[in-house]
N, C-alpha and C. Protein backbone atom coordinates (compact mmCIF):
# COMPACT_ATOMS: atom_id res chain seq x y z
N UNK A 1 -62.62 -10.15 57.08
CA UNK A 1 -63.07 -10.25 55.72
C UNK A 1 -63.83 -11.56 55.56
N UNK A 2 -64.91 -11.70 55.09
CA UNK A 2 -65.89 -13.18 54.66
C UNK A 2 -65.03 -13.50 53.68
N UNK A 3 -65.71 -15.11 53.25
CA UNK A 3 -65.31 -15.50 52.83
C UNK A 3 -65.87 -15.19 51.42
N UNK A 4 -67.05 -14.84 50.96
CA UNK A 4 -67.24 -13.84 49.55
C UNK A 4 -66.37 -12.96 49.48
N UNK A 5 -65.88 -12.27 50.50
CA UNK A 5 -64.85 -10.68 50.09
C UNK A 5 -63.76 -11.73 49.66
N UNK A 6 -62.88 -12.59 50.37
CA UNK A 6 -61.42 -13.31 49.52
C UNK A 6 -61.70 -14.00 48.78
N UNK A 7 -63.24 -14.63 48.04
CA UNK A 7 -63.32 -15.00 46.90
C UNK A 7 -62.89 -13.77 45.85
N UNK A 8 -63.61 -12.68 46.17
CA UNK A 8 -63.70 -11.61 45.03
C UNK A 8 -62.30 -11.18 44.56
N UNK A 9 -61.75 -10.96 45.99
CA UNK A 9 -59.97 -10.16 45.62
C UNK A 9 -59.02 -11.43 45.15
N UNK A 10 -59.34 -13.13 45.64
CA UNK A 10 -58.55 -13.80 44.69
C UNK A 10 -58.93 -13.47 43.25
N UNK A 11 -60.45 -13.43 42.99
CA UNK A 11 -60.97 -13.32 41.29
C UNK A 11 -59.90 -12.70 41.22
N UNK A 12 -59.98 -11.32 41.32
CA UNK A 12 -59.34 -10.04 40.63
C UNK A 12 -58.03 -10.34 40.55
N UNK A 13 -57.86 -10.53 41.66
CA UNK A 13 -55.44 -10.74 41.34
C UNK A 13 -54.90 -11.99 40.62
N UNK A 14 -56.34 -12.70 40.19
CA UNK A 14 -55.94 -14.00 38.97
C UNK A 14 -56.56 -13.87 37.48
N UNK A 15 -57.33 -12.61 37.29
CA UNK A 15 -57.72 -11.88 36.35
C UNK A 15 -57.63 -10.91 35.87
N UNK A 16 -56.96 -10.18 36.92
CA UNK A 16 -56.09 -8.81 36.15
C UNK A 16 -55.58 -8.51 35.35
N UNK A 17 -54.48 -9.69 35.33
CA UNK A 17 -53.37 -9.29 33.73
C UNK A 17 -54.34 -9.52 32.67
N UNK A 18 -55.35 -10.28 32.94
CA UNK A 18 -55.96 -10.55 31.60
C UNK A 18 -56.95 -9.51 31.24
N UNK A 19 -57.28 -8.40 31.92
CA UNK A 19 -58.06 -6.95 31.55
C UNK A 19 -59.61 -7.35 33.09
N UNK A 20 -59.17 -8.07 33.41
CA UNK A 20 -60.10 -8.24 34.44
C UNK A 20 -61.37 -9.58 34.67
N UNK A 21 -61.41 -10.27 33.41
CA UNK A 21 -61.96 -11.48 33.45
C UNK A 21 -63.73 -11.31 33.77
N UNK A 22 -64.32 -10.12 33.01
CA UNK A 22 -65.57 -9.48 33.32
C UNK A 22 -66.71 -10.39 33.06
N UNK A 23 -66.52 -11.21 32.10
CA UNK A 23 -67.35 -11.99 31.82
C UNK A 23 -67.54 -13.24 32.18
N UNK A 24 -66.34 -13.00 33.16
CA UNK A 24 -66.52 -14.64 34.04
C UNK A 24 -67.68 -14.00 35.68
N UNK A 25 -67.80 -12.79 35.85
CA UNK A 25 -67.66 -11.90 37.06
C UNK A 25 -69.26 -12.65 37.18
N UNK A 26 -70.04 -12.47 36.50
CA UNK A 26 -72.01 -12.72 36.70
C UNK A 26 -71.95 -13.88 36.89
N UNK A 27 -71.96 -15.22 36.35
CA UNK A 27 -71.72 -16.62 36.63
C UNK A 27 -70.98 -16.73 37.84
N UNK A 28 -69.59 -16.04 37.95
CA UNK A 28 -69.61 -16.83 39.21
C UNK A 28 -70.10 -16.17 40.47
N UNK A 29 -70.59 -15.07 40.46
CA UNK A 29 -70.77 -13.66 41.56
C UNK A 29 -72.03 -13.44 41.74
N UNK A 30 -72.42 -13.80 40.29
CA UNK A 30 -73.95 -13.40 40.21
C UNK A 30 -74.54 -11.72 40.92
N UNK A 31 -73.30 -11.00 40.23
CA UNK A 31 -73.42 -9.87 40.30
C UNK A 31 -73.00 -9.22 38.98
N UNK A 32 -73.21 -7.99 38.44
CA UNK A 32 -72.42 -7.49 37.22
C UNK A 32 -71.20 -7.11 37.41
N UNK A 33 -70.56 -6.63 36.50
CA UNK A 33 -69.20 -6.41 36.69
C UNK A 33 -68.83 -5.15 37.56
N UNK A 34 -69.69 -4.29 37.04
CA UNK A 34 -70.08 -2.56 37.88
C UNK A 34 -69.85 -2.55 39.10
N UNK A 35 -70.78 -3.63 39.69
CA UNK A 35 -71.31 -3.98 40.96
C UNK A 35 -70.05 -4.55 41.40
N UNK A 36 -69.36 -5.73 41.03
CA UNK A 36 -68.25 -6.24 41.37
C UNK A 36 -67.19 -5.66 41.66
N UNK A 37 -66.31 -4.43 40.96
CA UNK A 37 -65.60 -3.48 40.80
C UNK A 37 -65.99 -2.67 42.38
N UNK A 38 -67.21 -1.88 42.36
CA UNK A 38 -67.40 -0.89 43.31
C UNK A 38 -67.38 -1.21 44.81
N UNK A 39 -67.24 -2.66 44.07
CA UNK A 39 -67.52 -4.04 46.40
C UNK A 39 -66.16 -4.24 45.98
N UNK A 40 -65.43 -4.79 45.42
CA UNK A 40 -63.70 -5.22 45.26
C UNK A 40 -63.03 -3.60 45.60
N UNK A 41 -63.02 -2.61 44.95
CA UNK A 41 -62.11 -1.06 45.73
C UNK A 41 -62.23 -0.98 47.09
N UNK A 42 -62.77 -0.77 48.01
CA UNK A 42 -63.17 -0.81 49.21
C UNK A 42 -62.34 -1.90 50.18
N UNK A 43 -62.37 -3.20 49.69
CA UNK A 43 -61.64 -4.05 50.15
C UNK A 43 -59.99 -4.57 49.82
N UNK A 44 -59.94 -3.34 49.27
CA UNK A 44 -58.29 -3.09 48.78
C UNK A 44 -57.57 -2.56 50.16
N UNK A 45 -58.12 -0.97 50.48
CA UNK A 45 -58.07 -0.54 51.58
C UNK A 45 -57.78 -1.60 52.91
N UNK A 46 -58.87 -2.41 52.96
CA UNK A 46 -58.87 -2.99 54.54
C UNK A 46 -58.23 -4.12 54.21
N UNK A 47 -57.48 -5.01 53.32
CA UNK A 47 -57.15 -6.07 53.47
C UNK A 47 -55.41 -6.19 53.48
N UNK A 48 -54.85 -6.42 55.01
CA UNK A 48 -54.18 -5.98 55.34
C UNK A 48 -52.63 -6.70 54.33
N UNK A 49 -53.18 -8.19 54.04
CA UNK A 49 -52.15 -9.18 53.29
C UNK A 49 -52.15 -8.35 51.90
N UNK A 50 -52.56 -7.48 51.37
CA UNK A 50 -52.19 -7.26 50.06
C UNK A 50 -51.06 -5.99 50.37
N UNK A 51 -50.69 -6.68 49.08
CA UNK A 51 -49.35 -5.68 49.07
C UNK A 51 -49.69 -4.62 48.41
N UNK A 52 -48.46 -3.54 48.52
CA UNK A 52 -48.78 -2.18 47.67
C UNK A 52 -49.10 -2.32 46.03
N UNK A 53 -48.07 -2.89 45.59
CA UNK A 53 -48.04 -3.24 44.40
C UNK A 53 -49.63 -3.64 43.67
N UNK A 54 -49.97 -4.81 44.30
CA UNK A 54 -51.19 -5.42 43.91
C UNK A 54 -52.16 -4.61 43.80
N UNK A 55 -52.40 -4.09 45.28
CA UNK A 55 -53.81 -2.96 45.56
C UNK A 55 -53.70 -1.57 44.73
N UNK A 56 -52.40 -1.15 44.01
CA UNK A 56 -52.58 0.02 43.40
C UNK A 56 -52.80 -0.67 42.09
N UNK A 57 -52.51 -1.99 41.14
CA UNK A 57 -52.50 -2.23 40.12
C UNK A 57 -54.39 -2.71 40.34
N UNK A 58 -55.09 -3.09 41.29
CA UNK A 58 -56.13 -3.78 41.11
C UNK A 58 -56.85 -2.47 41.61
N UNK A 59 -56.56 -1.44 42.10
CA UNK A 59 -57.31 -0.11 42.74
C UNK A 59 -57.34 0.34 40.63
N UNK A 60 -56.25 0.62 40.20
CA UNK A 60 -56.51 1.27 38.75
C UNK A 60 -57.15 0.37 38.11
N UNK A 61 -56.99 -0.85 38.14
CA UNK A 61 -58.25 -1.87 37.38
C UNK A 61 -59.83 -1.23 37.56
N UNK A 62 -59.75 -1.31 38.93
CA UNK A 62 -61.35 -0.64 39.34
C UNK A 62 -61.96 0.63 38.96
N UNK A 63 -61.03 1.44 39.02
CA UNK A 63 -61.20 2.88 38.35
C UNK A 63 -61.56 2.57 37.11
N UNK A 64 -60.47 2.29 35.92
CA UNK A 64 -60.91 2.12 35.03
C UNK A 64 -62.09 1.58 34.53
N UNK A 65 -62.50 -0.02 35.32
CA UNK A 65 -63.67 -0.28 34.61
C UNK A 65 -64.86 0.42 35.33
N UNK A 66 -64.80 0.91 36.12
CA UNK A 66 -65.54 2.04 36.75
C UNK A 66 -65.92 3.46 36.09
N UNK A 67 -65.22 3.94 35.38
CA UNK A 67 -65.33 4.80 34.47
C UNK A 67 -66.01 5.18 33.27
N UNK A 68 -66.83 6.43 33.27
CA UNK A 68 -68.24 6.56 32.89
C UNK A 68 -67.24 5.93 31.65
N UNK A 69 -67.98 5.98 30.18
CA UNK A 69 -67.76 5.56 28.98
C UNK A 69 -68.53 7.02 28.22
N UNK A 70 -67.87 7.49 27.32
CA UNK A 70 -68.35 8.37 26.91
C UNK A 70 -68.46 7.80 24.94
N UNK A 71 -69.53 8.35 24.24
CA UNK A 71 -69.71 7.98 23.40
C UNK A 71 -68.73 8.62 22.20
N UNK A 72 -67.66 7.70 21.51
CA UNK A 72 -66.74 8.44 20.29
C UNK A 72 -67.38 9.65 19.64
N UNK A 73 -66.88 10.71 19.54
CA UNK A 73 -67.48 11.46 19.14
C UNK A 73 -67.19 11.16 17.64
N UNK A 74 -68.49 11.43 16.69
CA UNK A 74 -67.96 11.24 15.06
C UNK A 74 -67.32 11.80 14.37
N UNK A 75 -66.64 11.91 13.80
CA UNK A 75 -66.04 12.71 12.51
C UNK A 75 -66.50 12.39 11.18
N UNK A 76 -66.56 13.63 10.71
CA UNK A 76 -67.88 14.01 9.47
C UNK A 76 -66.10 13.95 8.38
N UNK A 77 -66.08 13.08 7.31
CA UNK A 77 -65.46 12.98 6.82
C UNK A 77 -65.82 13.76 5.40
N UNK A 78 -66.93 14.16 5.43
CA UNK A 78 -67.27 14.86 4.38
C UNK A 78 -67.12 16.65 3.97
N UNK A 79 -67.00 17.36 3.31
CA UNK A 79 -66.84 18.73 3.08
C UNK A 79 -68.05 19.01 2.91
N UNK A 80 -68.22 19.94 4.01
CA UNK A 80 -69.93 20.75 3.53
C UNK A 80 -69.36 22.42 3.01
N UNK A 81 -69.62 22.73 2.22
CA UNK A 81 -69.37 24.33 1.23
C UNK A 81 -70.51 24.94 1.79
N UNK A 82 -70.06 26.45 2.00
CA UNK A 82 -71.13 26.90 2.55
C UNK A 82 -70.84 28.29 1.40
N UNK A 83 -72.41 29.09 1.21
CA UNK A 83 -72.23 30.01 0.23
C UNK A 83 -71.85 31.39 0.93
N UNK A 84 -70.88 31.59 0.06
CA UNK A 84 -70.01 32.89 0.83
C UNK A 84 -69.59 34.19 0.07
């Protein structure tokens, strides 16, 4: 593992509890968060010092912020009458 890959997986396992620390991710990575997420999963797998615990709590971190976003759908709070 380089030494960018154990920068990235310390980020994550000292930013996790806090929802992931996304906006620290471009300044110091100079990558987006997207980008950061999809290179950090991968290196869950091969890095042999992490424990189970960690890699499944920082594997669902990744998923999640990985995950399309779908737009709220609205609710029409209004009554439309229709002629009947």
């Amino acid at each position: 593992m380089t030494k960018d890959e154990l920068a990235m997986l310390d980020f994550a396992v000292k930013w996790a509890p806090f929802g992931g620390g996304d906006e620290h991710i471009l300044p110091e990575f100079g990558v987006y968060p997207a980008v950061f997420y999809r290179r950090l999963q991968p290196l869950l797998t091969h890095h042999p010092t992490v424990n189970d615990s960690v890699r499944r709590r920082l594997d669902e971190l990744c998923t999640l912020k990985l995950a399309p976003t779908h737009p709220a759908k609205r609710r029409s709070y209004s009554r439309v009458r229709t002629a009947g």
